[in-house]
N, C-alpha and C. Protein backbone atom coordinates (compact mmCIF):
# COMPACT_ATOMS: atom_id res chain seq x y z
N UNK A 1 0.84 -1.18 0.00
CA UNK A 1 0.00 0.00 0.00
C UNK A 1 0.89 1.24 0.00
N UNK A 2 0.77 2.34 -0.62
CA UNK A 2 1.41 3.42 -0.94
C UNK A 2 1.41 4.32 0.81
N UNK A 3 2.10 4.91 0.63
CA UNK A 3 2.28 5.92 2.02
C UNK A 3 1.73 7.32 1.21
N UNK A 4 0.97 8.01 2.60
CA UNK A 4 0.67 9.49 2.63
C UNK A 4 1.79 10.90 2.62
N UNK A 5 1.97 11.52 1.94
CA UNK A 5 2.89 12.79 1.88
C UNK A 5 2.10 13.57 2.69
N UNK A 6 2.48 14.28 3.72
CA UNK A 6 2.31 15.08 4.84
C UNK A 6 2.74 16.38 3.92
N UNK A 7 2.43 17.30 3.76
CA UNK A 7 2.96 18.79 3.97
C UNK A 7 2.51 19.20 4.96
N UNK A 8 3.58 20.12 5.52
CA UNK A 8 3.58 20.43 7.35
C UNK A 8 4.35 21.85 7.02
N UNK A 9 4.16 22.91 6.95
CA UNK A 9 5.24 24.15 7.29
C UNK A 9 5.28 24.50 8.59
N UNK A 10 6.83 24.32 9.32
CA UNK A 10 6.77 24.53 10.30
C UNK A 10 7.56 26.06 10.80
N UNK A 11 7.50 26.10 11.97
CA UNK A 11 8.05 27.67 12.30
C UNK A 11 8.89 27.18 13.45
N UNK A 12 10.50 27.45 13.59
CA UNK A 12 11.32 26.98 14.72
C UNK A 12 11.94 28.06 15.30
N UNK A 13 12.51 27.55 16.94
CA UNK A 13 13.37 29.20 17.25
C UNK A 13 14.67 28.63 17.19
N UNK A 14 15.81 29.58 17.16
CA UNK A 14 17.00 29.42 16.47
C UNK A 14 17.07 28.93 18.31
N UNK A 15 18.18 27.81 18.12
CA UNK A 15 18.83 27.33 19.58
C UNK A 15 18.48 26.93 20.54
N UNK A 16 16.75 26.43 19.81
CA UNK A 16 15.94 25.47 20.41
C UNK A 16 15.96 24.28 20.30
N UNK A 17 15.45 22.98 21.34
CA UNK A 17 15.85 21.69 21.02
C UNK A 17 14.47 21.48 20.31
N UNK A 18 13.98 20.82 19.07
CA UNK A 18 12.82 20.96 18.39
C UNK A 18 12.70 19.00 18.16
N UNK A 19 11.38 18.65 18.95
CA UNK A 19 11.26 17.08 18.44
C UNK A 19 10.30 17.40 17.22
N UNK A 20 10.49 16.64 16.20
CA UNK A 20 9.36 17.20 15.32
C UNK A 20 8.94 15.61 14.81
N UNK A 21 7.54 14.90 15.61
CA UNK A 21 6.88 14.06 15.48
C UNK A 21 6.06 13.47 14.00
N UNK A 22 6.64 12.74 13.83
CA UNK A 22 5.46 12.44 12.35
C UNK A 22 5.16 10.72 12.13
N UNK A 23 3.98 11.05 12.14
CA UNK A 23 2.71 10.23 11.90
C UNK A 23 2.92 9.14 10.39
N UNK A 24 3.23 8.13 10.03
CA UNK A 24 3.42 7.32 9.01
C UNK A 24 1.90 6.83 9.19
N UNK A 25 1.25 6.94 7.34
CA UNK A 25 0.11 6.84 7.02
C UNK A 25 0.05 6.11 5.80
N UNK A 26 -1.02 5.32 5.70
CA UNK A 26 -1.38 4.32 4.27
C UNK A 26 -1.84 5.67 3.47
N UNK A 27 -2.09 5.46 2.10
CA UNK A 27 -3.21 6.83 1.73
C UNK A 27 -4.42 6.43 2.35
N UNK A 28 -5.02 5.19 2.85
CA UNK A 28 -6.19 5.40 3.56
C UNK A 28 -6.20 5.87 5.00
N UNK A 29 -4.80 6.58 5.06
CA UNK A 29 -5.13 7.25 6.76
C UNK A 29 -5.10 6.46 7.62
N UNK A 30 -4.87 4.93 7.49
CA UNK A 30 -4.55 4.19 8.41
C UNK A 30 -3.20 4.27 8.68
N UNK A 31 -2.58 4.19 9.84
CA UNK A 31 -1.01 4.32 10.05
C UNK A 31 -0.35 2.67 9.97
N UNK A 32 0.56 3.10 9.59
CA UNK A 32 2.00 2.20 8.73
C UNK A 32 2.23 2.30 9.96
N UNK A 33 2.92 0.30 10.30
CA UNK A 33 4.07 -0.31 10.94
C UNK A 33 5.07 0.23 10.13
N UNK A 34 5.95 0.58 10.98
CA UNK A 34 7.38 1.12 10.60
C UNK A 34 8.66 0.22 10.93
N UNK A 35 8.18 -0.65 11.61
CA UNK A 35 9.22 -1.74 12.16
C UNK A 35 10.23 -1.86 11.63
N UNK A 36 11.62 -1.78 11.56
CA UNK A 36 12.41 -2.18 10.78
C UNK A 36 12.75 -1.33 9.64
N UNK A 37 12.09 0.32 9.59
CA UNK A 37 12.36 0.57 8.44
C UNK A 37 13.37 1.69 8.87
N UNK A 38 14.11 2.20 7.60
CA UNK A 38 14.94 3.28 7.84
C UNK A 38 14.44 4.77 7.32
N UNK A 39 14.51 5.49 7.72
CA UNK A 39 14.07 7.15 7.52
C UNK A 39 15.17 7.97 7.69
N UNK A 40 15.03 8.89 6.44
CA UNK A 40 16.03 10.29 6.75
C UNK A 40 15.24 11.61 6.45
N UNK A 41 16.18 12.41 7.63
CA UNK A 41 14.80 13.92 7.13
C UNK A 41 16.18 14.91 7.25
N UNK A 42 15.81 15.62 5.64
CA UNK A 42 17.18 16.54 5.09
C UNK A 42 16.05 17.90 5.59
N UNK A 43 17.03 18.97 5.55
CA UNK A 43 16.77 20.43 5.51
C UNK A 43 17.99 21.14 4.64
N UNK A 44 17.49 21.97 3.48
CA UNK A 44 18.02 22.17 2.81
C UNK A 44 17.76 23.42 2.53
N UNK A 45 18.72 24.36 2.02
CA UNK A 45 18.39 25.98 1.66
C UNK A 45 18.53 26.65 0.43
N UNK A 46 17.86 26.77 -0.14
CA UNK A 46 16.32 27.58 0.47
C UNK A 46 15.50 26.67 -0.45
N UNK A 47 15.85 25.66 -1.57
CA UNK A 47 14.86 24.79 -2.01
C UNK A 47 14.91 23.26 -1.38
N UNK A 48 14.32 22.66 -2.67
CA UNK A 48 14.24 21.21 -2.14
C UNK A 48 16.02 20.98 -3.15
N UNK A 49 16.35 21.93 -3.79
CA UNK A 49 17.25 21.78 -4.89
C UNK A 49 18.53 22.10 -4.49
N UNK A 50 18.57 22.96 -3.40
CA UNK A 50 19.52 23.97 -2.45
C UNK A 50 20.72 23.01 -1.90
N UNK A 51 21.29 23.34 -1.58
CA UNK A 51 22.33 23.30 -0.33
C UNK A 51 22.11 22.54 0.77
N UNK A 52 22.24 21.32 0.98
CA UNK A 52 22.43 20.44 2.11
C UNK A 52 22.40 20.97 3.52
N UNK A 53 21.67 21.27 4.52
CA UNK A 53 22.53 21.88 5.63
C UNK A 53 22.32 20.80 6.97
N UNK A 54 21.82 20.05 7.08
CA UNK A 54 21.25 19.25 7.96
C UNK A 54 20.62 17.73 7.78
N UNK A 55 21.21 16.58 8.37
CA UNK A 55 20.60 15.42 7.61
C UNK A 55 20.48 14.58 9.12
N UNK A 56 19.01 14.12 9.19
CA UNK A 56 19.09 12.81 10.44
C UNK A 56 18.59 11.87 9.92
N UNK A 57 18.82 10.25 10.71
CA UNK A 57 19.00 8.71 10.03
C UNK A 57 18.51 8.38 12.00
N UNK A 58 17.90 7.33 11.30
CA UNK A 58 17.34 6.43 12.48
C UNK A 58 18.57 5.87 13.00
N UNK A 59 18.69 6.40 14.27
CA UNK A 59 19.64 6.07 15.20
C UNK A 59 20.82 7.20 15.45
N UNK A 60 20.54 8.23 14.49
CA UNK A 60 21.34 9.64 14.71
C UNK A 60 20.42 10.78 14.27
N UNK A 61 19.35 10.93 15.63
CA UNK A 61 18.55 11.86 15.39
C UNK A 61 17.33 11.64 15.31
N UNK A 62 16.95 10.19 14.77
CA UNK A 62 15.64 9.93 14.39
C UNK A 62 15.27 8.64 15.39
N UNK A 63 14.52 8.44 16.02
CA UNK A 63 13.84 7.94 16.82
C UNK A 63 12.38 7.30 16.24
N UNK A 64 12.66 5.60 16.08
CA UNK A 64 11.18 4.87 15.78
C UNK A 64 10.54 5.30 16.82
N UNK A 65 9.60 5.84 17.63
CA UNK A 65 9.31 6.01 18.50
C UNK A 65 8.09 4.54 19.04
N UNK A 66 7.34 4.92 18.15
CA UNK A 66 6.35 3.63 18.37
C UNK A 66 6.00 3.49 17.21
N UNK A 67 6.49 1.88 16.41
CA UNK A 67 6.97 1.42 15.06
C UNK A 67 5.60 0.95 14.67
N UNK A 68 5.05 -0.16 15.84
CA UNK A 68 3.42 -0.16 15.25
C UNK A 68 2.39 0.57 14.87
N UNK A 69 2.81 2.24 15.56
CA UNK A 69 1.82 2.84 15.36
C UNK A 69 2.44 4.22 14.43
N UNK A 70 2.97 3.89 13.74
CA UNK A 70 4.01 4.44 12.81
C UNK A 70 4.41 5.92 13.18
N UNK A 71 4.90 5.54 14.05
CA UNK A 71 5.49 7.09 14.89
C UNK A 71 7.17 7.27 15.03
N UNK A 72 7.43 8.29 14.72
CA UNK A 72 8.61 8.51 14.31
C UNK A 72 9.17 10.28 15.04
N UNK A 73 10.44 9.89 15.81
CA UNK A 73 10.67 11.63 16.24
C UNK A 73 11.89 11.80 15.77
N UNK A 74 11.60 13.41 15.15
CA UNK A 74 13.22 13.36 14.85
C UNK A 74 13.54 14.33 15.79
N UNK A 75 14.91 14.89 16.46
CA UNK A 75 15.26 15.28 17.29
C UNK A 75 16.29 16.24 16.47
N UNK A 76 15.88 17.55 16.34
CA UNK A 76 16.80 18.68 15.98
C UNK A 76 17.59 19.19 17.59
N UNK A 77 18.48 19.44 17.75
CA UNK A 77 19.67 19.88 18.84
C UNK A 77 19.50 21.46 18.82
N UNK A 78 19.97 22.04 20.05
CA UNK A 78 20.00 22.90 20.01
C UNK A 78 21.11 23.96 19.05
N UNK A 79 22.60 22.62 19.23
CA UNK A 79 23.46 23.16 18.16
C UNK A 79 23.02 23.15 16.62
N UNK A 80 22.04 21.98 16.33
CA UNK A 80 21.18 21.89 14.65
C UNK A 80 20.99 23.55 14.44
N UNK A 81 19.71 23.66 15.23
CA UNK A 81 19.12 25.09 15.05
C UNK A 81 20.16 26.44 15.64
N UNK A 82 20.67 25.98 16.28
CA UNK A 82 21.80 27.00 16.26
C UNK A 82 22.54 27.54 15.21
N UNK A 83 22.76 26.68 14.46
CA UNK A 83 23.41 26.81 13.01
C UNK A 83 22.34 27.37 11.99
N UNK A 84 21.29 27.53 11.77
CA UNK A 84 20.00 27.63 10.85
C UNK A 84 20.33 29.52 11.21
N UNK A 85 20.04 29.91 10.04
CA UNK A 85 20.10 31.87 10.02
C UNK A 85 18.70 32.40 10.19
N UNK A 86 18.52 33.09 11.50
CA UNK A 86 17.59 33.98 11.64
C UNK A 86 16.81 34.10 10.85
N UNK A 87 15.28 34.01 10.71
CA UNK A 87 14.50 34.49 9.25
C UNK A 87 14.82 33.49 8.07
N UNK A 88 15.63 33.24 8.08
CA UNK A 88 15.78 31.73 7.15
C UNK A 88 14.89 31.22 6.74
N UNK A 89 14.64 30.42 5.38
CA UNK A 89 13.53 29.53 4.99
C UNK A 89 14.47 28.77 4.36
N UNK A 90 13.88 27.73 4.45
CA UNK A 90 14.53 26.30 4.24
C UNK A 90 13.46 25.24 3.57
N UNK A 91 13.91 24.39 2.92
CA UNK A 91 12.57 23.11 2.60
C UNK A 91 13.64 22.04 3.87
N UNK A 92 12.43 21.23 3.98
CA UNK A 92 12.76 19.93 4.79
C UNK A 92 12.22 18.68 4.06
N UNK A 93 12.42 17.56 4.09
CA UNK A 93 11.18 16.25 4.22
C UNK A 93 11.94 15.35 4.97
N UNK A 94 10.77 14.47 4.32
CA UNK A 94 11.59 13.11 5.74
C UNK A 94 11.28 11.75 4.44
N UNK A 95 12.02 10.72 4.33
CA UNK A 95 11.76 10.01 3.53
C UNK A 95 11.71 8.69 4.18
N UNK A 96 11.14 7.53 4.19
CA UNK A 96 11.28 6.53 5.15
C UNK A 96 11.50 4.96 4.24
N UNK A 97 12.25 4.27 4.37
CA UNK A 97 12.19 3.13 3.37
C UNK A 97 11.79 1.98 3.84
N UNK A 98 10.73 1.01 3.64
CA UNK A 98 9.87 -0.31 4.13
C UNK A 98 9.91 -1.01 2.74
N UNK A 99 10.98 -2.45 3.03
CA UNK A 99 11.00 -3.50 2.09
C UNK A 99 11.34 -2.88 0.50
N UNK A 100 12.58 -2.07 0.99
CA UNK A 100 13.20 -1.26 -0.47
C UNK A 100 12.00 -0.14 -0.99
N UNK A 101 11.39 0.20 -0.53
CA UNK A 101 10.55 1.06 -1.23
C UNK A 101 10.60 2.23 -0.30
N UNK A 102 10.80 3.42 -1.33
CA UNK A 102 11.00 4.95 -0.43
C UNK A 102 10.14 5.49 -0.70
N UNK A 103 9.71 6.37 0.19
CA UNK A 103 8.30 6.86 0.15
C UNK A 103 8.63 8.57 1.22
N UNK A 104 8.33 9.36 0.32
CA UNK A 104 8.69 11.17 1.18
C UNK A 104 7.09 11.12 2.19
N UNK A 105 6.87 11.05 3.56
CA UNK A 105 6.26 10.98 4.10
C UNK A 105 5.72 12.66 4.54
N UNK A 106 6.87 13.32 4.62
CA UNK A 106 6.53 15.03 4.95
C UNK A 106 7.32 15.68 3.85
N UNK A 107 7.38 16.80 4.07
CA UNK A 107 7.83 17.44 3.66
C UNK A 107 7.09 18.80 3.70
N UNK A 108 7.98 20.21 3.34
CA UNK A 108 7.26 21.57 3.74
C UNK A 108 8.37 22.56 3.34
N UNK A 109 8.13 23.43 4.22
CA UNK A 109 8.72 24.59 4.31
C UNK A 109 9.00 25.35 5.98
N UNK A 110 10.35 25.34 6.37
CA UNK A 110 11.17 25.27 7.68
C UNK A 110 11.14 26.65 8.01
N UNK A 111 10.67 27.75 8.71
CA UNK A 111 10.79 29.02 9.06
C UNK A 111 11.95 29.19 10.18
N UNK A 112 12.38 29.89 10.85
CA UNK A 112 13.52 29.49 11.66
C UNK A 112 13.86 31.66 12.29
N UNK A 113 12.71 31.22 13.64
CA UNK A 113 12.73 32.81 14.07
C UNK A 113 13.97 33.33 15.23
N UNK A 114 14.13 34.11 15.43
CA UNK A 114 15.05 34.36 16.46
C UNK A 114 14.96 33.94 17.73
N UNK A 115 15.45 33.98 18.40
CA UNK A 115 15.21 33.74 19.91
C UNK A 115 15.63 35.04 20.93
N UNK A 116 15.15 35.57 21.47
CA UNK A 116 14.63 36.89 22.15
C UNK A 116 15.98 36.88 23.83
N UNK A 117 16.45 35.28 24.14
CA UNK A 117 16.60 35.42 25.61
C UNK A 117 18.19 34.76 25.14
N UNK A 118 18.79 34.75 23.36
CA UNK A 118 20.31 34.13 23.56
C UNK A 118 20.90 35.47 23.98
């Protein structure tokens, strides 16, 4: 069964620790076992075409969280977003692979605001 593409635009503060949770879905909205599979979620500037700046992999960054219920966290650092420029826009996705087949589960557009108290 094919997987659901999420578009999500999110808004982050620079030098924040950011979990950013996502939901693995059939296209019928039922959620995907993830058991066993591997996922990476790039952020890149300023397209999907851009400049590399950030990459996490299950087990550096990315967290199956709960595989039956196809839940997945990825864990941006405070040094990640530390590095990201004020006002910045960025694309992100996340791609996840089950039995050789890759499938972009999110993907969007990354806002990235200041933080008021560095």
């Amino acid at each position: 069964m094919a997987l659901t593409t999420n578009i999500a635009n999110l808004t982050i503060i620079r030098g924040d620790t950011v979990i950013h949770r996502i939901t693995v879905k059939n296209t019928d909205e039922t959620v995907k076992d993830i058991t066993g599979a591997t996922a990476r979620y790039t952020i890149r500037t300023p397209t999907y075409s851009g400049t590399q700046v950030l990459q996490k992999t299950v087990g550096s960054g990315i967290a199956l969280t709960t595989p039956t219920g196809g839940v997945l966290d990825v864990t941006l650092t405070t040094t990640d977003t530390a590095a990201l420029t004020v006002h910045g826009r960025y694309a992100y996705d996340c791609e996840v692979t089950i039995a050789g087949q890759v499938s972009t589960v999110q993907r969007g557009a990354l806002t990235v605001e200041g933080d008021v108290s560095v």
